[in-house]
PDB file of N, CA and C in Angstrom:
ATOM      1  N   UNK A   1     -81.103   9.545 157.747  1.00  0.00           N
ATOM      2  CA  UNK A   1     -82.357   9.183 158.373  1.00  0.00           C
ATOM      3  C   UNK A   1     -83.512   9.685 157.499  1.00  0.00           C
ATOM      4  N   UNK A   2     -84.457   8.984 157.339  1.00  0.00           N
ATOM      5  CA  UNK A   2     -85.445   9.376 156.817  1.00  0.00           C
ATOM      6  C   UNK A   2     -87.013   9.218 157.896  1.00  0.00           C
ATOM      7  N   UNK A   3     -87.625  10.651 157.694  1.00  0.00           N
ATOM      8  CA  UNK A   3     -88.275  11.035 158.875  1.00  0.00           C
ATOM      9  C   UNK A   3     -89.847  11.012 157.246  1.00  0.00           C
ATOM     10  N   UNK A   4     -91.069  10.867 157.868  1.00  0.00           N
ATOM     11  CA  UNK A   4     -92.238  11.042 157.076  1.00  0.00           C
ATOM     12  C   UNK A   4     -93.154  11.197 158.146  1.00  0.00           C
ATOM     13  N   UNK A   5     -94.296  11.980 157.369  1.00  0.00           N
ATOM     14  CA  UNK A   5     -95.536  11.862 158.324  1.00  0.00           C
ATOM     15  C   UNK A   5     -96.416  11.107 157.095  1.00  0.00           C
ATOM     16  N   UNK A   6     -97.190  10.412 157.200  1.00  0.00           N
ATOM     17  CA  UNK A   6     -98.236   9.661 156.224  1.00  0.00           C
ATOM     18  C   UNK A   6     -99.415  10.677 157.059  1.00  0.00           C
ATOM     19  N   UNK A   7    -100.402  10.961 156.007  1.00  0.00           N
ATOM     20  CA  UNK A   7    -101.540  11.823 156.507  1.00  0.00           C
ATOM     21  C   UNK A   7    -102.625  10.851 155.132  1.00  0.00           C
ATOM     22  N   UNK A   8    -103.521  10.227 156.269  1.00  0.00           N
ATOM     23  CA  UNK A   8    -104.323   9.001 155.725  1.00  0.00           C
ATOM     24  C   UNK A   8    -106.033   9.119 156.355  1.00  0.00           C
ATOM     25  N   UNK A   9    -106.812   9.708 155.055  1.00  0.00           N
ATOM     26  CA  UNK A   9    -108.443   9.445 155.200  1.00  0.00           C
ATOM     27  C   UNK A   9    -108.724   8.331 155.406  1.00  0.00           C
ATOM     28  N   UNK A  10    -109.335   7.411 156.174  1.00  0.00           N
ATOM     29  CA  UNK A  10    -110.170   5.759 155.816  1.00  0.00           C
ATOM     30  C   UNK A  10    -111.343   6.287 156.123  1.00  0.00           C
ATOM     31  N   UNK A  11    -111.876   5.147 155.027  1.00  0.00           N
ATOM     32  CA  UNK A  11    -113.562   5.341 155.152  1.00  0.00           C
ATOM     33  C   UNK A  11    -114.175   4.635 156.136  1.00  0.00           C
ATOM     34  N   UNK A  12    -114.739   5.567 156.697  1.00  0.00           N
ATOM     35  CA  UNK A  12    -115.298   5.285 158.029  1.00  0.00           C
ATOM     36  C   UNK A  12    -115.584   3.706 158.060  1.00  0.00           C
ATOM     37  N   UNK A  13    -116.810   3.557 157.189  1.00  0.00           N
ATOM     38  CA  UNK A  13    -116.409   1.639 157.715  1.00  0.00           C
ATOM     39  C   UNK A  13    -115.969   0.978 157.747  1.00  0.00           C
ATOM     40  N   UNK A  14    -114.985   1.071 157.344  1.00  0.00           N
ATOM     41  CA  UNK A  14    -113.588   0.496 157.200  1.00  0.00           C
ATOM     42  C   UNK A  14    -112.582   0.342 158.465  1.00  0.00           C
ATOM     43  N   UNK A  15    -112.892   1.589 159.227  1.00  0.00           N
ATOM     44  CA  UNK A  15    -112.360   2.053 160.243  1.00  0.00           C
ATOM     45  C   UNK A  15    -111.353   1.009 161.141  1.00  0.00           C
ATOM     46  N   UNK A  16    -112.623  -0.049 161.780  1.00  0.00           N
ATOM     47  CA  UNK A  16    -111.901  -0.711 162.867  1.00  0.00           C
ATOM     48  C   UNK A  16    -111.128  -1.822 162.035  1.00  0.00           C
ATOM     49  N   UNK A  17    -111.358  -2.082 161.057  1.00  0.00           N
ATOM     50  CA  UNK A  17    -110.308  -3.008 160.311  1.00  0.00           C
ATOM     51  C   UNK A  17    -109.496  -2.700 160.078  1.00  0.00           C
ATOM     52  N   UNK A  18    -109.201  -1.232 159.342  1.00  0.00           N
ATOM     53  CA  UNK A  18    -108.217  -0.950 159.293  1.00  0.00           C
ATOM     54  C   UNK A  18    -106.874  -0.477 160.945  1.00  0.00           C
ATOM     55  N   UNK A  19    -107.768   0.013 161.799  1.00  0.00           N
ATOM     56  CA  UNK A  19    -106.890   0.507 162.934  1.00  0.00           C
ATOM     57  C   UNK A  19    -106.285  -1.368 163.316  1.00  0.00           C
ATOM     58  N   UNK A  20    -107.176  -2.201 163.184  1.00  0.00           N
ATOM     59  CA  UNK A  20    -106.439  -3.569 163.114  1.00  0.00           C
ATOM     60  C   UNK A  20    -105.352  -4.141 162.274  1.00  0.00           C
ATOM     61  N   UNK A  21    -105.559  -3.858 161.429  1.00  0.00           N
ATOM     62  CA  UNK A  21    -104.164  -4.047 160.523  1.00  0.00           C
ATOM     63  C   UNK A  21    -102.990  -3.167 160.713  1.00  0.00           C
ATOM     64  N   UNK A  22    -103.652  -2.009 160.634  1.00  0.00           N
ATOM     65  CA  UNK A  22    -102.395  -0.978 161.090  1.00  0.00           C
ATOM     66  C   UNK A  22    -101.801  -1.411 162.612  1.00  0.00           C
ATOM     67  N   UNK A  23    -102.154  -1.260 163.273  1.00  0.00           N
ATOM     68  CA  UNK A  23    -101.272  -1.528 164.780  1.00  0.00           C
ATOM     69  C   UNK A  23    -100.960  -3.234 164.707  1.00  0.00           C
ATOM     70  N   UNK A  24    -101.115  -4.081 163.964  1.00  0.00           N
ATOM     71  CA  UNK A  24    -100.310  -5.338 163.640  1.00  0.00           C
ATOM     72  C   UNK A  24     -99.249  -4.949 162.604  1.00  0.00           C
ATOM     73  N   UNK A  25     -98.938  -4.470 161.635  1.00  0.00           N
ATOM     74  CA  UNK A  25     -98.016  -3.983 160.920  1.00  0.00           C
ATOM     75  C   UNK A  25     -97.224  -2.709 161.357  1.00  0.00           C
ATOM     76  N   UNK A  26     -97.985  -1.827 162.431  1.00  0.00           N
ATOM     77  CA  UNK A  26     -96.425  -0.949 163.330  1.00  0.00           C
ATOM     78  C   UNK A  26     -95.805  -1.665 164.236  1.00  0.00           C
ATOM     79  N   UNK A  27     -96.657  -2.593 165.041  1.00  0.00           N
ATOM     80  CA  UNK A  27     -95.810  -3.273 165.570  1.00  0.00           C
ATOM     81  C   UNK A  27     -94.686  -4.114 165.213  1.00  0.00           C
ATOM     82  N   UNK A  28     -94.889  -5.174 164.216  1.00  0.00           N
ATOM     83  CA  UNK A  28     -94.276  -5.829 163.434  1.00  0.00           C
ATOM     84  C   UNK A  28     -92.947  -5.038 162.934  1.00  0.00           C
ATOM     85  N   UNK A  29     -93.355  -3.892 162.674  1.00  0.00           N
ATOM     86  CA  UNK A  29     -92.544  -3.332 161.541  1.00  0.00           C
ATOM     87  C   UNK A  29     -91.092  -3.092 162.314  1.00  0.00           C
ATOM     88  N   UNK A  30     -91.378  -2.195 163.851  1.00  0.00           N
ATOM     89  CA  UNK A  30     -90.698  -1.993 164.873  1.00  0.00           C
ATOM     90  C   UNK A  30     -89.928  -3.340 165.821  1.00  0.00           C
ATOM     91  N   UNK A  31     -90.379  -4.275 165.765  1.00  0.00           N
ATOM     92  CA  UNK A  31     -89.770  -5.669 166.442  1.00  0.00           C
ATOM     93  C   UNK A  31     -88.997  -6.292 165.604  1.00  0.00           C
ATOM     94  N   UNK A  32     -89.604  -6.242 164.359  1.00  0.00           N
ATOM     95  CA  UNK A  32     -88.689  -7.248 163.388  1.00  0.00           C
ATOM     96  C   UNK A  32     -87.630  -6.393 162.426  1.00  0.00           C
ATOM     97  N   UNK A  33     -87.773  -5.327 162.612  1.00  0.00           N
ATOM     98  CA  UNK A  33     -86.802  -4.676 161.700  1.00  0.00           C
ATOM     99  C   UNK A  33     -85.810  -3.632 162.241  1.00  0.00           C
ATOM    100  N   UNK A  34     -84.747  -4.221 162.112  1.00  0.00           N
ATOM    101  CA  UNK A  34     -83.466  -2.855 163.052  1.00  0.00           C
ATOM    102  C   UNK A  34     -83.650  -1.578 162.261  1.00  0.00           C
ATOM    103  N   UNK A  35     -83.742  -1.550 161.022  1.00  0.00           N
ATOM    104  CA  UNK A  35     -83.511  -0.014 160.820  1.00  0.00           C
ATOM    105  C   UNK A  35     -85.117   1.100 160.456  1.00  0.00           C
ATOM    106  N   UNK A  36     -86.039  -0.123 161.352  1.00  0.00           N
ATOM    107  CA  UNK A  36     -87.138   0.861 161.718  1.00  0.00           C
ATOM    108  C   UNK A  36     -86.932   1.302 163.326  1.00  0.00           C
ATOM    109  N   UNK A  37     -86.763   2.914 163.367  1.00  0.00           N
ATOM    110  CA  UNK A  37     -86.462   3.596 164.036  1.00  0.00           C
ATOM    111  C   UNK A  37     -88.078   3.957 165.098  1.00  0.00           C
ATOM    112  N   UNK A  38     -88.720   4.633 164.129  1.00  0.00           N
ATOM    113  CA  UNK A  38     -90.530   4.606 164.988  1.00  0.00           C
ATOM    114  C   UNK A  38     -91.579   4.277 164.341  1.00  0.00           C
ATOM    115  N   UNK A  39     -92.314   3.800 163.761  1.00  0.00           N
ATOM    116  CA  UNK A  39     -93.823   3.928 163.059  1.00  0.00           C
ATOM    117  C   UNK A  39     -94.754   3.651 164.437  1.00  0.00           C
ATOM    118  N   UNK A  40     -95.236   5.520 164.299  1.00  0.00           N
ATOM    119  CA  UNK A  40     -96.289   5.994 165.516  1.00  0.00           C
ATOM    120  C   UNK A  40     -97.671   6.648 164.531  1.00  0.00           C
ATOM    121  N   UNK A  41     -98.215   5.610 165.065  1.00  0.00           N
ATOM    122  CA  UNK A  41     -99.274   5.734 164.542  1.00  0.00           C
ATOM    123  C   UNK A  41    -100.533   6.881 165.448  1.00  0.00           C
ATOM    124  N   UNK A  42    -101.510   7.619 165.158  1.00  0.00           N
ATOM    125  CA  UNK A  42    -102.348   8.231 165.462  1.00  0.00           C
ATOM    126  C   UNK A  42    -103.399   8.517 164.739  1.00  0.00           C
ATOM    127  N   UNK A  43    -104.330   9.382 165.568  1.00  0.00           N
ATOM    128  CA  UNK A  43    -105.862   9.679 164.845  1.00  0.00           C
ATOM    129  C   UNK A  43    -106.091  11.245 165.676  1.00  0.00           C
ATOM    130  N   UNK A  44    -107.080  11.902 164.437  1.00  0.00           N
ATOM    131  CA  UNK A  44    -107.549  13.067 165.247  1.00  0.00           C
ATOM    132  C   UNK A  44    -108.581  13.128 165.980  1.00  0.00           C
ATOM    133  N   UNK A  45    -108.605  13.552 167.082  1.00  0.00           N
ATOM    134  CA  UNK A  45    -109.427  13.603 168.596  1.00  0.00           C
ATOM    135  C   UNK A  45    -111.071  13.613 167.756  1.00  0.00           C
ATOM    136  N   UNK A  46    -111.210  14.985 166.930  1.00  0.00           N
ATOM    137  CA  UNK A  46    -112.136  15.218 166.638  1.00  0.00           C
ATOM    138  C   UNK A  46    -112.527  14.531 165.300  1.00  0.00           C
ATOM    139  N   UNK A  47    -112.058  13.903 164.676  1.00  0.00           N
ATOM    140  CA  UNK A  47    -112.401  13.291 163.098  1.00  0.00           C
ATOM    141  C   UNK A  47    -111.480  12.010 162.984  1.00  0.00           C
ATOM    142  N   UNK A  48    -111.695  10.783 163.550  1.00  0.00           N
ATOM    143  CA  UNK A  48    -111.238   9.526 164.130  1.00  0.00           C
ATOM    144  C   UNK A  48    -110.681   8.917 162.982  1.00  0.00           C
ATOM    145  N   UNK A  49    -111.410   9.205 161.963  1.00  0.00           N
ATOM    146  CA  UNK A  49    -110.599   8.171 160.446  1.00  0.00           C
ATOM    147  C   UNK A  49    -109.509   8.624 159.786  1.00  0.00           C
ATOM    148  N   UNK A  50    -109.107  10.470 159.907  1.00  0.00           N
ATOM    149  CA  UNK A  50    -108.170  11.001 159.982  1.00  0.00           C
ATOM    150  C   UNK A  50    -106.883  10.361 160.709  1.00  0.00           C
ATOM    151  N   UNK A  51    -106.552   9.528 160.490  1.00  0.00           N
ATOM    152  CA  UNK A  51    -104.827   9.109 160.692  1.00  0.00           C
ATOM    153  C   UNK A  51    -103.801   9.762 160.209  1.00  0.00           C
ATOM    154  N   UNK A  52    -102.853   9.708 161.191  1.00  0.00           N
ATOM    155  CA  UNK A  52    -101.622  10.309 160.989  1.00  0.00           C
ATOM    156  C   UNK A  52    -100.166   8.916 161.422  1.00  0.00           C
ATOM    157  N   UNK A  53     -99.075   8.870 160.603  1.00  0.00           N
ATOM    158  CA  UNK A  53     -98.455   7.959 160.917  1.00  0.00           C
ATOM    159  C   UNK A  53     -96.878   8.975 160.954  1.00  0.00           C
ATOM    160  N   UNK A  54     -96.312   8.846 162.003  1.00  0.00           N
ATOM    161  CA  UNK A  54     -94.926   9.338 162.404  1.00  0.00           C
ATOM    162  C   UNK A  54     -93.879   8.022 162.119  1.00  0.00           C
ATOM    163  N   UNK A  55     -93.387   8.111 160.573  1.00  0.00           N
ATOM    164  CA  UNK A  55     -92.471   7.146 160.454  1.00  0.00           C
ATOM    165  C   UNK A  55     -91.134   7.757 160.480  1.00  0.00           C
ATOM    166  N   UNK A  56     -89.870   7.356 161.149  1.00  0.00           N
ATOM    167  CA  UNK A  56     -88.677   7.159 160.895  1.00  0.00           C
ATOM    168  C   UNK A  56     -87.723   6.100 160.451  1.00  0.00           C
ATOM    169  N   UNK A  57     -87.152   6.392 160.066  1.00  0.00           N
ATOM    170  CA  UNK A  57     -86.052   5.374 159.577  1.00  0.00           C
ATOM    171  C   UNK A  57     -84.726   5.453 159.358  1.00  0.00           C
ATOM    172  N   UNK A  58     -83.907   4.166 159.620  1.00  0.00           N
ATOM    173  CA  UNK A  58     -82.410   4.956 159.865  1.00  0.00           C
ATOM    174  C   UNK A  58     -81.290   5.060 158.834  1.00  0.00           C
ATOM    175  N   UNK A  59     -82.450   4.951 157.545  1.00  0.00           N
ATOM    176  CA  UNK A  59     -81.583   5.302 156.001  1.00  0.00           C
ATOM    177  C   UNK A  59     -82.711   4.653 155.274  1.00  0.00           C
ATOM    178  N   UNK A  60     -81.993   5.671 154.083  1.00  0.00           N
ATOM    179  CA  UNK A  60     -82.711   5.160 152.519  1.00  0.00           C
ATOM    180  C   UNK A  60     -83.602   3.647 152.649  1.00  0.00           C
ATOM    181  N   UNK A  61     -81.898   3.245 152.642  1.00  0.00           N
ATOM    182  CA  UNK A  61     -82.009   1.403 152.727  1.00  0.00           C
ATOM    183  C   UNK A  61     -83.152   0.702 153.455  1.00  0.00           C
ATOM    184  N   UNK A  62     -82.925   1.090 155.043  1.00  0.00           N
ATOM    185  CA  UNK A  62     -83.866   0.440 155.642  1.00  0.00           C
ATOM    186  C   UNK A  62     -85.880   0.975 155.399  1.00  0.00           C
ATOM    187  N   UNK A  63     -85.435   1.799 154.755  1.00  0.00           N
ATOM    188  CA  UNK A  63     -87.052   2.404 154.273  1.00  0.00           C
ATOM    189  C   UNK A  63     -87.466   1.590 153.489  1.00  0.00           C
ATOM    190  N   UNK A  64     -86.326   1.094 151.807  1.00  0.00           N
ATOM    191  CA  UNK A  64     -86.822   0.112 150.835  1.00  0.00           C
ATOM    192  C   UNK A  64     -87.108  -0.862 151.373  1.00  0.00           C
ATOM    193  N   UNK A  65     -86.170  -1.286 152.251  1.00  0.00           N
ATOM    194  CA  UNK A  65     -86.182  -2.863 153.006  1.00  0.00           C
ATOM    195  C   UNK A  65     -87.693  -3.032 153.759  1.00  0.00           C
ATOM    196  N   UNK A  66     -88.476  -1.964 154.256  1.00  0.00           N
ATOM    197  CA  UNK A  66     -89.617  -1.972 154.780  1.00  0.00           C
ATOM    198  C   UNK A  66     -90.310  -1.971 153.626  1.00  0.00           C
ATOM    199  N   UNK A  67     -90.263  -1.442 152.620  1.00  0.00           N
ATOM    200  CA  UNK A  67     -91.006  -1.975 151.843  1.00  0.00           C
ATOM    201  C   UNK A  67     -91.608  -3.545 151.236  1.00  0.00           C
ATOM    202  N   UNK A  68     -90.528  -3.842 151.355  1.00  0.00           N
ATOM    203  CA  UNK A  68     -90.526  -4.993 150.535  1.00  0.00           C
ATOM    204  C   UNK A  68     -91.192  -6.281 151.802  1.00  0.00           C
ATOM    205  N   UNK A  69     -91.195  -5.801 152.772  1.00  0.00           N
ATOM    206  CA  UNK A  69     -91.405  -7.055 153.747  1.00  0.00           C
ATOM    207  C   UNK A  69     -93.078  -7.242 153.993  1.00  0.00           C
ATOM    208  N   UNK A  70     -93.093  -8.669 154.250  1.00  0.00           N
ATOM    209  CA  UNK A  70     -94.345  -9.832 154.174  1.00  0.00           C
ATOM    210  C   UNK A  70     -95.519  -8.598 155.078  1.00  0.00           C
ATOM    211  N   UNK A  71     -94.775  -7.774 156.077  1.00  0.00           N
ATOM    212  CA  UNK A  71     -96.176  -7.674 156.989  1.00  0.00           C
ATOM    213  C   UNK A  71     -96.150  -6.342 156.532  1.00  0.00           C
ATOM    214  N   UNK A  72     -95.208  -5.209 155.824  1.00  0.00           N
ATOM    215  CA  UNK A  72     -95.543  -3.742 154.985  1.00  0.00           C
ATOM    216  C   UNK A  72     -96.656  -4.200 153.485  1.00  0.00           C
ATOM    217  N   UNK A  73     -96.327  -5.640 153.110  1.00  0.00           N
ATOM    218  CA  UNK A  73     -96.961  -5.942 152.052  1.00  0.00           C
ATOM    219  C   UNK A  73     -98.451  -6.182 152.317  1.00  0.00           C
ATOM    220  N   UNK A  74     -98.646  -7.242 153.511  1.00  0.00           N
ATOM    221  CA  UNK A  74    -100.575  -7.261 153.577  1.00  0.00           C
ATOM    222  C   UNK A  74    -100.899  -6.035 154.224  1.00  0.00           C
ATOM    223  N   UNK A  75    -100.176  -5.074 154.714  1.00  0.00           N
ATOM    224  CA  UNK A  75    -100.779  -4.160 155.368  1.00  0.00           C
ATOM    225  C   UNK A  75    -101.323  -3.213 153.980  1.00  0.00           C
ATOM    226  N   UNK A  76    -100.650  -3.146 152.868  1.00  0.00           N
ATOM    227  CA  UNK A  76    -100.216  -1.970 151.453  1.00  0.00           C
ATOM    228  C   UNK A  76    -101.850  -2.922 150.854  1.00  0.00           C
ATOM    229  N   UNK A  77    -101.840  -4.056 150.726  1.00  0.00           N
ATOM    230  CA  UNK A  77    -102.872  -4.799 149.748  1.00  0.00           C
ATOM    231  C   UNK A  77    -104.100  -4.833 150.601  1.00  0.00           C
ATOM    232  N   UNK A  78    -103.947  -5.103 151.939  1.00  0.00           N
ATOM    233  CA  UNK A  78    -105.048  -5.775 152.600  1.00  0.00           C
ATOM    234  C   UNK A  78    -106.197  -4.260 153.091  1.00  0.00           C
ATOM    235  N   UNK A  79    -105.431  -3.045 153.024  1.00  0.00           N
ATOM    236  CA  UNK A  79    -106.445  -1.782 153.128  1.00  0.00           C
ATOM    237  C   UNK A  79    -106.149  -1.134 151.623  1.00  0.00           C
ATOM    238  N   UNK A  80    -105.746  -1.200 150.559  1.00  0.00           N
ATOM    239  CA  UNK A  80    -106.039  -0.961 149.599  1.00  0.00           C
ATOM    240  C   UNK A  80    -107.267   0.013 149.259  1.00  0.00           C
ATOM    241  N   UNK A  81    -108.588  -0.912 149.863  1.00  0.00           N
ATOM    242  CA  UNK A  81    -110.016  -0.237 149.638  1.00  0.00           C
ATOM    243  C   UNK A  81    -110.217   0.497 150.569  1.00  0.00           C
ATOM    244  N   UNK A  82    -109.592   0.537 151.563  1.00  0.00           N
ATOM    245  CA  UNK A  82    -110.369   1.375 152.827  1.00  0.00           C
ATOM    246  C   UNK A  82    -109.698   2.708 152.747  1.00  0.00           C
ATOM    247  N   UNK A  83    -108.488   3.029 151.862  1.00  0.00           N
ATOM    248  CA  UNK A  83    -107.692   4.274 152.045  1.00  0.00           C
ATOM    249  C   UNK A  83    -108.764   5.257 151.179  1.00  0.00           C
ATOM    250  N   UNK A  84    -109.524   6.317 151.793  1.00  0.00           N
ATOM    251  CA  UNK A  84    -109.760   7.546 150.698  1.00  0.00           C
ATOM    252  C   UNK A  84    -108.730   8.226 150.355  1.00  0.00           C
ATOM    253  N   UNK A  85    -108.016   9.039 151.185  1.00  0.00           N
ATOM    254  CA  UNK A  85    -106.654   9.129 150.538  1.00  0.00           C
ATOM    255  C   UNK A  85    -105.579   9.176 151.496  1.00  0.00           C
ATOM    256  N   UNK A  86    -104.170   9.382 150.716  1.00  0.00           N
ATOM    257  CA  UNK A  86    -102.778   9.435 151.323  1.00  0.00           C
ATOM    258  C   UNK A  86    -102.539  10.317 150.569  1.00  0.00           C
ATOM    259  N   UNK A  87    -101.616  10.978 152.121  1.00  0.00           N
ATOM    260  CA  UNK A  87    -100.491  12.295 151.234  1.00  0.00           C
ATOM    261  C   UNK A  87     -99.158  12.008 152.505  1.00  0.00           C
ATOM    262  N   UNK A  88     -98.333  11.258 151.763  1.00  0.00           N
ATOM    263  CA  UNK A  88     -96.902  11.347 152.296  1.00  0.00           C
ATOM    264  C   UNK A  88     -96.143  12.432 152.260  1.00  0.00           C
ATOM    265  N   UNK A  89     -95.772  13.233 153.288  1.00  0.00           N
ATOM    266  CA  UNK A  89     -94.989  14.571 153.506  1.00  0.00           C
ATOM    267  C   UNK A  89     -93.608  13.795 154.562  1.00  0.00           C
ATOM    268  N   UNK A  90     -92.858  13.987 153.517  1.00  0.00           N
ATOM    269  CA  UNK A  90     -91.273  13.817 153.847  1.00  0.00           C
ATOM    270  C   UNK A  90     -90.993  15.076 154.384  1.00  0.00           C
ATOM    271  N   UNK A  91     -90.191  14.808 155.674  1.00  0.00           N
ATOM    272  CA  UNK A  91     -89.743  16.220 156.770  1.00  0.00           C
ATOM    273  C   UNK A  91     -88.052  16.257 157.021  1.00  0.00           C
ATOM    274  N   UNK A  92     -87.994  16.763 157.742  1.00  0.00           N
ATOM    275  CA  UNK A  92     -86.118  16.867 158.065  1.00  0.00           C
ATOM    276  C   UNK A  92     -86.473  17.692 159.620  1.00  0.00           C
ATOM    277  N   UNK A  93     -85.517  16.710 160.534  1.00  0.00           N
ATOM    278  CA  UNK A  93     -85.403  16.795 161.669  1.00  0.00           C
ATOM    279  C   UNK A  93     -85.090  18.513 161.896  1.00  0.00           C
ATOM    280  N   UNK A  94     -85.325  19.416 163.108  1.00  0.00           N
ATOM    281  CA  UNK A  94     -85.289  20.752 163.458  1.00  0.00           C
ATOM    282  C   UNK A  94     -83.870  20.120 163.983  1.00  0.00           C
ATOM    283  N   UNK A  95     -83.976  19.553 165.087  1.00  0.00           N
ATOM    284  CA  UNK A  95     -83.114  19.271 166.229  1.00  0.00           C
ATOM    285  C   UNK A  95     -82.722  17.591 166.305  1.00  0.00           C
ATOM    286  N   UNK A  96     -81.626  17.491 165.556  1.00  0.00           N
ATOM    287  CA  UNK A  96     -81.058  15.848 165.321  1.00  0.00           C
ATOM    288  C   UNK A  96     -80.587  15.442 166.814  1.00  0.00           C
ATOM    289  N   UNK A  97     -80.204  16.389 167.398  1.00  0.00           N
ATOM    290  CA  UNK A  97     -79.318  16.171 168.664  1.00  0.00           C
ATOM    291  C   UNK A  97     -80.499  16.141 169.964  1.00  0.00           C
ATOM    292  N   UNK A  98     -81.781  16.761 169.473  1.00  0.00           N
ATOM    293  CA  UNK A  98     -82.784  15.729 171.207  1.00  0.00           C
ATOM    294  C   UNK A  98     -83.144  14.635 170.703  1.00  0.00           C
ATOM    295  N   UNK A  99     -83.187  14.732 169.523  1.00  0.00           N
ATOM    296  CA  UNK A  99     -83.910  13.044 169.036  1.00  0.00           C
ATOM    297  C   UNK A  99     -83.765  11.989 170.109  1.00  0.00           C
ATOM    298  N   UNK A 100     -82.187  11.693 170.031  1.00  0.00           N
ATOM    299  CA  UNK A 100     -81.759  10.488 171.071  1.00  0.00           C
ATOM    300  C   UNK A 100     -81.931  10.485 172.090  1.00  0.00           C
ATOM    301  N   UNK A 101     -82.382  11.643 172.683  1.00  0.00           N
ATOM    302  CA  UNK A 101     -82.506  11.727 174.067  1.00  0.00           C
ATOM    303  C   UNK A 101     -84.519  11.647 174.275  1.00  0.00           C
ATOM    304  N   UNK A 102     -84.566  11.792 173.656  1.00  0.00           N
ATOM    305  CA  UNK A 102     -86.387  11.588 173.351  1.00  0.00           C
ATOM    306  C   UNK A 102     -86.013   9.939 173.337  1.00  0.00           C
ATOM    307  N   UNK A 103     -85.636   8.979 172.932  1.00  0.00           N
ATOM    308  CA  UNK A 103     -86.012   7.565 173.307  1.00  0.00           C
ATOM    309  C   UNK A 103     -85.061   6.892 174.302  1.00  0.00           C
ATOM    310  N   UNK A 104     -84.002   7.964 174.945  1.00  0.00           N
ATOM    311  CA  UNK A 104     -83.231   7.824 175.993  1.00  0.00           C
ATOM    312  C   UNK A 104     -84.363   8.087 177.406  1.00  0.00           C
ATOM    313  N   UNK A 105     -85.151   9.006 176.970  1.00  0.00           N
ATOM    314  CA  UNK A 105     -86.172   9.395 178.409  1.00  0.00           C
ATOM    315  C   UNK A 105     -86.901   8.067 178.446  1.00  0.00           C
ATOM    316  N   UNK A 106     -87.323   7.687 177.291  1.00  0.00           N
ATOM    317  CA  UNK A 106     -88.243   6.589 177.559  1.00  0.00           C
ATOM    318  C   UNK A 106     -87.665   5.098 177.811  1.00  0.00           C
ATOM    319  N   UNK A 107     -86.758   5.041 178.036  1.00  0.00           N
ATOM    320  CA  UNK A 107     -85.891   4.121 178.550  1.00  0.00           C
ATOM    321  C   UNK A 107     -85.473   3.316 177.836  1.00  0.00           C
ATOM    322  N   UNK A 108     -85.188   3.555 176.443  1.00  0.00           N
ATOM    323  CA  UNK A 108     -85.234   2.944 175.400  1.00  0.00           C
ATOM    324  C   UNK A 108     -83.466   2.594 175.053  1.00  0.00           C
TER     325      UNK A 108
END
């Protein structure tokens, strides 16, 4: 499994375009693709352009495979300009064994 947090500046005017593209490409990403596990997207309470993205995935494979697809691609080109920056921090699960039960509560 591969677990990431994306930690993402946008420039403020950019803002609502981008929170538009982004929640069309987590969604997407999650409906059309089996071995996307979560892309949870967020923002900080106090500094709104501050995004945070909670991606999982359920191997290597299905991570490249998100790469390569039509709606990871306009999402990568189409905010291009609006990113000030990205810092991808790759993590490793504490507790592999509540995981399942974290999308078992949610009725998943």
């Amino acid at each position: 499994m591969i677990i990431r947090i994306s930690e993402i500046e946008i420039e403020p005017n950019y803002l609502e375009e981008y929170l538009a593209i982004l929640k069309e490409e987590a969604e997407a990403s999650v409906r059309l693709e089996s071995g996307v596990i979560a892309i949870y997207p967020m923002f900080q309470k106090k500094q709104v352009n501050e995004i945070r993205i909670l991606e999982i995935y359920a191997s290597q494979d299905a991570y490249e495979a998100h790469l390569k697809t039509p709606h990871f691609q306009h999402y990568k080109t189409a905010t291009l300009k609006m990113v000030k920056s990205l810092n991808l921090v790759d993590m490793n699960a504490l507790d592999t064994e509540t995981m399942p039960r974290i999308f078992k509560k949610m009725g998943l």
